[in-house]
PDB file of N, CA and C in Angstrom:
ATOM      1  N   UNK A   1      25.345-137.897-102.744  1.00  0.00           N
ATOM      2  CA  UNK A   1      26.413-137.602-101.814  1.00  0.00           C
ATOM      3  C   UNK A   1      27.515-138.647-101.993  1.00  0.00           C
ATOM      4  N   UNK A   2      28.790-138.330-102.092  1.00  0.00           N
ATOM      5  CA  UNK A   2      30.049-139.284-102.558  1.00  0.00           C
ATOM      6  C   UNK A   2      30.527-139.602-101.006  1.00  0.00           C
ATOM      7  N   UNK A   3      30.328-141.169-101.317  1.00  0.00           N
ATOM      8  CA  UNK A   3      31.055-142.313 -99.868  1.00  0.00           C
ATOM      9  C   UNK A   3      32.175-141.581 -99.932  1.00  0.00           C
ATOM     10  N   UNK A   4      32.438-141.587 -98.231  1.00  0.00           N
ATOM     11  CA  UNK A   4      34.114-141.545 -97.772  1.00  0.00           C
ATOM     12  C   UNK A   4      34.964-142.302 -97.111  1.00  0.00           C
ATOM     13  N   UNK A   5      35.861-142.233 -97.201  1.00  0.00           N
ATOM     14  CA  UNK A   5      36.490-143.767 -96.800  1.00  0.00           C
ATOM     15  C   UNK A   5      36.072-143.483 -94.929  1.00  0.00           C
ATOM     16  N   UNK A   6      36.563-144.498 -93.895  1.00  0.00           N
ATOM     17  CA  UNK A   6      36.404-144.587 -92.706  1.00  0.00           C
ATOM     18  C   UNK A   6      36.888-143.590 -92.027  1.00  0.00           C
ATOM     19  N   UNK A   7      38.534-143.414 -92.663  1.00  0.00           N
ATOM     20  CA  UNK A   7      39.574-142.269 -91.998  1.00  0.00           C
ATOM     21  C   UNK A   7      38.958-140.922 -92.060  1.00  0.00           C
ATOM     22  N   UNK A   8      38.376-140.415 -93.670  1.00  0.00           N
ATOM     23  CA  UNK A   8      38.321-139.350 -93.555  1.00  0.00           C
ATOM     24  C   UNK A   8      36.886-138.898 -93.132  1.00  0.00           C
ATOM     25  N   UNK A   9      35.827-140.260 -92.538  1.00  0.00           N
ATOM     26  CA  UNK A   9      34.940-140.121 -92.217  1.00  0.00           C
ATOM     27  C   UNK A   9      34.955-139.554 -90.548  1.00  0.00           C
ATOM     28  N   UNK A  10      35.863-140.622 -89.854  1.00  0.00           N
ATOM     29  CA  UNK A  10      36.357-140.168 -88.558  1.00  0.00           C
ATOM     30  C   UNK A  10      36.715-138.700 -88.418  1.00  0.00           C
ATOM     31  N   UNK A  11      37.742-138.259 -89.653  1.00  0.00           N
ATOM     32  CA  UNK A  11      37.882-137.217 -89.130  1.00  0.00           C
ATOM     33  C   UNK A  11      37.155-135.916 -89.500  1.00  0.00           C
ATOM     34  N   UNK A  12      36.146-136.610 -89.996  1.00  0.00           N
ATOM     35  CA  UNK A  12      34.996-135.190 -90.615  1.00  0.00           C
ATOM     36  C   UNK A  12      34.332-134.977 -88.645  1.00  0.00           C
ATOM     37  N   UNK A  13      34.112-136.490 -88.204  1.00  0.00           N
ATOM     38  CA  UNK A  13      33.613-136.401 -86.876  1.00  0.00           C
ATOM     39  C   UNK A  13      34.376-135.924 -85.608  1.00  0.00           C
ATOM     40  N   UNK A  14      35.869-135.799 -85.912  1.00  0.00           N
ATOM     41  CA  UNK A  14      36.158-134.923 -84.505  1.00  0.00           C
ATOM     42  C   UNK A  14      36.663-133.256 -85.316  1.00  0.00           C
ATOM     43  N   UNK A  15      36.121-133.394 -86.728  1.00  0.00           N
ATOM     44  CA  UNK A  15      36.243-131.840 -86.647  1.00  0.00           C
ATOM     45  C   UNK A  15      35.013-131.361 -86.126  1.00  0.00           C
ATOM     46  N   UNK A  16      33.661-132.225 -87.067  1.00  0.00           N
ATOM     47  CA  UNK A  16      32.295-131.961 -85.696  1.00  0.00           C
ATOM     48  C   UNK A  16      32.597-131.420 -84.598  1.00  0.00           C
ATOM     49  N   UNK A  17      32.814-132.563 -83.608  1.00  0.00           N
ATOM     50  CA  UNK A  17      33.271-132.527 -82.020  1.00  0.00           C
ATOM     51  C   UNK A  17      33.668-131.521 -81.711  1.00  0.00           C
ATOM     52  N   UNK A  18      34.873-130.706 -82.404  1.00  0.00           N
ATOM     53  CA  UNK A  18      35.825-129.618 -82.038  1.00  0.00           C
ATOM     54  C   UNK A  18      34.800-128.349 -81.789  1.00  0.00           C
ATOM     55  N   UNK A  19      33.563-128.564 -82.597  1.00  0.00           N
ATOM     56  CA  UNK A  19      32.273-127.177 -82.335  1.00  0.00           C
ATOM     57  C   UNK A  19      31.250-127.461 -81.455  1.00  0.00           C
ATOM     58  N   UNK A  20      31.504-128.780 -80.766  1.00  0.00           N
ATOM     59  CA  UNK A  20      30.415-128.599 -79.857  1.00  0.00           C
ATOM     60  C   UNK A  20      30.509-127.540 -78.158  1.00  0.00           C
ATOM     61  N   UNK A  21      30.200-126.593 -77.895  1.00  0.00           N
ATOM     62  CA  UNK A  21      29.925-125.896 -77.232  1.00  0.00           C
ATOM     63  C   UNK A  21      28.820-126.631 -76.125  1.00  0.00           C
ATOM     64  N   UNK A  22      30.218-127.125 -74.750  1.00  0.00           N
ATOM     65  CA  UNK A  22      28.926-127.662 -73.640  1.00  0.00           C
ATOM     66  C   UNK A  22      28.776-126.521 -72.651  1.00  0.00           C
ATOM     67  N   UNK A  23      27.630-126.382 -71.814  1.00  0.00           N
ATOM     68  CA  UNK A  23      26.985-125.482 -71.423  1.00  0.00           C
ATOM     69  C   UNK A  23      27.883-125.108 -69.617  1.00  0.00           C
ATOM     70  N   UNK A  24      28.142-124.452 -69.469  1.00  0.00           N
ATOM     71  CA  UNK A  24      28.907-124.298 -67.937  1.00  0.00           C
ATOM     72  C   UNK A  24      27.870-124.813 -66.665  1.00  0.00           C
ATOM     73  N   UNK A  25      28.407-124.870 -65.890  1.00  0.00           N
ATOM     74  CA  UNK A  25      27.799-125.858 -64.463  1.00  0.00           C
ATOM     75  C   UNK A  25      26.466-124.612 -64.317  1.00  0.00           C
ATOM     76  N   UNK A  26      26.732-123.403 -64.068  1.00  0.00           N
ATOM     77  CA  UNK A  26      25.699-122.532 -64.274  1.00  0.00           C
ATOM     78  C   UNK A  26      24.379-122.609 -64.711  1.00  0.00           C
ATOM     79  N   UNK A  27      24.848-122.367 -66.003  1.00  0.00           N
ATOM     80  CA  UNK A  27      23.504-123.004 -66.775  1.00  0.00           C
ATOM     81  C   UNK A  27      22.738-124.148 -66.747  1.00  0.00           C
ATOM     82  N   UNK A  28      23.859-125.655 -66.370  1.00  0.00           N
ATOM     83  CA  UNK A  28      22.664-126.724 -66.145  1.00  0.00           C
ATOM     84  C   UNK A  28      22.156-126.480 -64.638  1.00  0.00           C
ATOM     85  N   UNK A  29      22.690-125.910 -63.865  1.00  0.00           N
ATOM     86  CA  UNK A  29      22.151-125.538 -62.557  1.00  0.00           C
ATOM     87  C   UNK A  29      20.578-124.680 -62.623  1.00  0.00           C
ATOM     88  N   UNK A  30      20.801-123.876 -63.722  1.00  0.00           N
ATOM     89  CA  UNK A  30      19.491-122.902 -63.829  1.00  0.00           C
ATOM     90  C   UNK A  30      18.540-123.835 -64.799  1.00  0.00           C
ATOM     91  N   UNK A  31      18.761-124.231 -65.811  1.00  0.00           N
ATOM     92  CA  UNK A  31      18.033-125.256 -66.919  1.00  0.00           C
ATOM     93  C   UNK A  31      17.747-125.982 -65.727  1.00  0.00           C
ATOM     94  N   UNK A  32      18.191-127.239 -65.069  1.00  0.00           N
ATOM     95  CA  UNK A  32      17.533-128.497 -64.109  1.00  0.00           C
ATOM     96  C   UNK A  32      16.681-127.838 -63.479  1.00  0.00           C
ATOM     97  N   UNK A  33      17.163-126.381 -62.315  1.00  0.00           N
ATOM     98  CA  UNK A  33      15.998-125.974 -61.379  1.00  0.00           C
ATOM     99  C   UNK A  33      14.617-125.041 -61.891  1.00  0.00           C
ATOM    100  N   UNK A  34      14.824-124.943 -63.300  1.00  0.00           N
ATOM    101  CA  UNK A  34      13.655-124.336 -64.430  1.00  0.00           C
ATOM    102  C   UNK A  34      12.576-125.424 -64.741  1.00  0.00           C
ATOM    103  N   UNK A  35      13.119-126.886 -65.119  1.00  0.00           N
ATOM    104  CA  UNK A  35      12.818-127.956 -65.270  1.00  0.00           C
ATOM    105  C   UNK A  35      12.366-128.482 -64.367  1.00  0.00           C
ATOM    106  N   UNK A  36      12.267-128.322 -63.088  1.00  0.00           N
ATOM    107  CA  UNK A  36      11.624-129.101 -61.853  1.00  0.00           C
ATOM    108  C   UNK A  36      10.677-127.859 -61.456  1.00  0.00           C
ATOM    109  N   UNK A  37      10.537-126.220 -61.614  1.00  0.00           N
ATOM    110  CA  UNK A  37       9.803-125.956 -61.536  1.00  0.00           C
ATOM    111  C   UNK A  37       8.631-126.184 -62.318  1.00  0.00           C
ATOM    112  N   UNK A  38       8.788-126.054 -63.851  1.00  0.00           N
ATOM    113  CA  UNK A  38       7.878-126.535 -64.415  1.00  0.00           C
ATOM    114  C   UNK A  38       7.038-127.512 -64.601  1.00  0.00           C
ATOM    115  N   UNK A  39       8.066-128.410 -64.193  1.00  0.00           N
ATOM    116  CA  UNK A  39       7.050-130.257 -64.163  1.00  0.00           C
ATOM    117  C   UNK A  39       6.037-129.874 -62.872  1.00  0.00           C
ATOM    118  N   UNK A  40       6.715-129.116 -61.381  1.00  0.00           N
ATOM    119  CA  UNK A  40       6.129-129.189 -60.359  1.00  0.00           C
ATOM    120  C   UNK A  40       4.651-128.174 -60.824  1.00  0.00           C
ATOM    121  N   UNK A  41       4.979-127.162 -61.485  1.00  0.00           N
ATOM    122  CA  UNK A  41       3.558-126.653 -61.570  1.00  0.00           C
ATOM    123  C   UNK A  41       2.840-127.024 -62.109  1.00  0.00           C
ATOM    124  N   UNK A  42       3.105-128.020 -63.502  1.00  0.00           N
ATOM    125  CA  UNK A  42       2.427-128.621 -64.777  1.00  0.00           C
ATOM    126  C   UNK A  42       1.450-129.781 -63.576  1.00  0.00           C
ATOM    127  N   UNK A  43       2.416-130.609 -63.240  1.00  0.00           N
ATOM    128  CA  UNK A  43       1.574-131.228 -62.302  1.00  0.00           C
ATOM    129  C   UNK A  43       0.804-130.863 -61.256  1.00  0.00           C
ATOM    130  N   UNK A  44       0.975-130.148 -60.664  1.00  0.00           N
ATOM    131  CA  UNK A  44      -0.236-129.333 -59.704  1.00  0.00           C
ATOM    132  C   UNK A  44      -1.194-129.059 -60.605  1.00  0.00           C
ATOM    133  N   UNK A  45      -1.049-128.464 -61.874  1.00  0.00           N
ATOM    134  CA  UNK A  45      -2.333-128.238 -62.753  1.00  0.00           C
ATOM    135  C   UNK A  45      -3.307-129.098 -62.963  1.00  0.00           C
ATOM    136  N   UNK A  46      -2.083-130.129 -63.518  1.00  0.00           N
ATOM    137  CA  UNK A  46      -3.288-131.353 -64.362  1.00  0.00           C
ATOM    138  C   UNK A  46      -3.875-132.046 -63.180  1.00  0.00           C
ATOM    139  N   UNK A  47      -3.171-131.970 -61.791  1.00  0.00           N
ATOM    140  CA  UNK A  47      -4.023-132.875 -61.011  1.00  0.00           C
ATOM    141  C   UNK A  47      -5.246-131.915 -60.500  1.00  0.00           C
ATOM    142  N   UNK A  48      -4.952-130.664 -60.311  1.00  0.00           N
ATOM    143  CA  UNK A  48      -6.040-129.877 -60.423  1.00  0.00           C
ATOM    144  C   UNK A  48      -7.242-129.854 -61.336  1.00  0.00           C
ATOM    145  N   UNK A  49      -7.197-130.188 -62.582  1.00  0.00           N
ATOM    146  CA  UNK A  49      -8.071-130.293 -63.499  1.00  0.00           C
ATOM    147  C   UNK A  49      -8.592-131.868 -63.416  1.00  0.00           C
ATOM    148  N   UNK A  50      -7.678-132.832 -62.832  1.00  0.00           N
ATOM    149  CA  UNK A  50      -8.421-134.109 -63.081  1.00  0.00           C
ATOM    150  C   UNK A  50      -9.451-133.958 -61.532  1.00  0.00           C
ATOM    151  N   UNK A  51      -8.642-133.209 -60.908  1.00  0.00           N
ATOM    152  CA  UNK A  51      -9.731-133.089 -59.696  1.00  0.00           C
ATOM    153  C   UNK A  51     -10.997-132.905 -59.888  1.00  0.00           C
ATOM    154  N   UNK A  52     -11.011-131.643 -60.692  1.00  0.00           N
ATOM    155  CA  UNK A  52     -12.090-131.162 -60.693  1.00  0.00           C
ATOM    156  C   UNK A  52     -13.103-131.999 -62.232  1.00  0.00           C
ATOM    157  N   UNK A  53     -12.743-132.548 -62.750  1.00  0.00           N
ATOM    158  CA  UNK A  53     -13.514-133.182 -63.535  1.00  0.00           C
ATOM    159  C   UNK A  53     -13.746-134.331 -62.849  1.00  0.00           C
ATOM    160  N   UNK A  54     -12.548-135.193 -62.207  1.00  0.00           N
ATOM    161  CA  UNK A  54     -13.520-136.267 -61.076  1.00  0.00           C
ATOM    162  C   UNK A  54     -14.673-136.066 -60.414  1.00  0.00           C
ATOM    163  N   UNK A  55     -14.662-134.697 -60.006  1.00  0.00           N
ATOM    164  CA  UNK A  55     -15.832-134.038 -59.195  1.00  0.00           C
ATOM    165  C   UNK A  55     -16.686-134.107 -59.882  1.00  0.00           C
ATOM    166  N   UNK A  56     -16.733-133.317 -61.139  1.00  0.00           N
ATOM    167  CA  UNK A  56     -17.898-133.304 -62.050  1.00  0.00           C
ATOM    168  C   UNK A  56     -18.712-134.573 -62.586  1.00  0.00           C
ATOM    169  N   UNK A  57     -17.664-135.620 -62.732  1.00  0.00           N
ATOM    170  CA  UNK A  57     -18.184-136.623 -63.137  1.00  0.00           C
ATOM    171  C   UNK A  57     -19.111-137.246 -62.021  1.00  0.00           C
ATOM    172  N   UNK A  58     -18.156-137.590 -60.965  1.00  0.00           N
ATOM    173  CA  UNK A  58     -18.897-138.443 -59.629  1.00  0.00           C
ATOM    174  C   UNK A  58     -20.402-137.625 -59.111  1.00  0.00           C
ATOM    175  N   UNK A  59     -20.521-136.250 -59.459  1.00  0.00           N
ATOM    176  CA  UNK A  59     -21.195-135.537 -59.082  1.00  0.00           C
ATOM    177  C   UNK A  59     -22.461-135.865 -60.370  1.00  0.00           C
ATOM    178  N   UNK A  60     -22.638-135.857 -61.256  1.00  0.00           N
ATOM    179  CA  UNK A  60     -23.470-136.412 -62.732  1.00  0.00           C
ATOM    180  C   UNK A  60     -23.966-137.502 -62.494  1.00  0.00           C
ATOM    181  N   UNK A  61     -23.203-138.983 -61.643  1.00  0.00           N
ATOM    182  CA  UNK A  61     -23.491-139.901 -61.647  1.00  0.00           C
ATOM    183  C   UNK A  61     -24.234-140.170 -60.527  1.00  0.00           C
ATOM    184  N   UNK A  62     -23.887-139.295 -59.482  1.00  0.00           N
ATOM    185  CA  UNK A  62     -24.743-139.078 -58.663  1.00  0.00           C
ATOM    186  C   UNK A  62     -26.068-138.577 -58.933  1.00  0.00           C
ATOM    187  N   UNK A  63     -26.254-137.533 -59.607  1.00  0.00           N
ATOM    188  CA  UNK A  63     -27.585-137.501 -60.393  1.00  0.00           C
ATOM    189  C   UNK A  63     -28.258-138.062 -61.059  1.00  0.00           C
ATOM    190  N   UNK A  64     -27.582-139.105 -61.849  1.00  0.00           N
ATOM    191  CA  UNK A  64     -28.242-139.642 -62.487  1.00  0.00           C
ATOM    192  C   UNK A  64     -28.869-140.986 -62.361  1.00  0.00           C
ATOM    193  N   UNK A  65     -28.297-141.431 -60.870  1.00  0.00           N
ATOM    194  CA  UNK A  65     -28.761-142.478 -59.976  1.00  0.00           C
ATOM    195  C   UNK A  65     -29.514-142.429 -59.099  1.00  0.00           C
ATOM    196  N   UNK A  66     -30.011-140.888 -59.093  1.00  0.00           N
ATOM    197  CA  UNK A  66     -30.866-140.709 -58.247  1.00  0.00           C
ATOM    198  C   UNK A  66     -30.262-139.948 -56.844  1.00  0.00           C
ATOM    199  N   UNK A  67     -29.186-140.220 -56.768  1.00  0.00           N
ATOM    200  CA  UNK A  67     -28.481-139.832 -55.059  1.00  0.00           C
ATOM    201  C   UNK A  67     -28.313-138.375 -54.900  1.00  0.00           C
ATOM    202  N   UNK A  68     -28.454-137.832 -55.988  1.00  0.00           N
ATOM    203  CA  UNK A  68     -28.020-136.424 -55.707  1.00  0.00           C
ATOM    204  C   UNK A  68     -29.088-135.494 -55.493  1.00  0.00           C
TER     205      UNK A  68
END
């Protein structure tokens, strides 16, 4: 790939710029409240699953100490 000087490096970068397409208030409104649903259910899951393997475990050790 052939070096370019600074100038015509700059301006390779605001012809870049000129195509970036940012997203309307809309869309980050729907993307953020998509994004907090998902974390909120992801987390209800996994604490659901660590629940229930805490259970399982404490419940094993209980058996196996005799208490259960």
């Amino acid at each position: 790939m052939a070096k370019s000087s600074p100038g015509e490096f700059f301006n390779q970068v605001k012809v870049e710029a000129r195509k970036i397409v940012w997203p309307t208030g809309r869309e980050t409104m729907v993307t953020t409240v998509m994004v907090l649903i998902m974390t909120t259910l992801l987390g209800l899951f996994f604490f659901g699953i660590d629940s229930f393997f805490g259970w399982v475990v404490t419940l094993l050790l209980n058996l196996a100490s005799g208490q259960g």
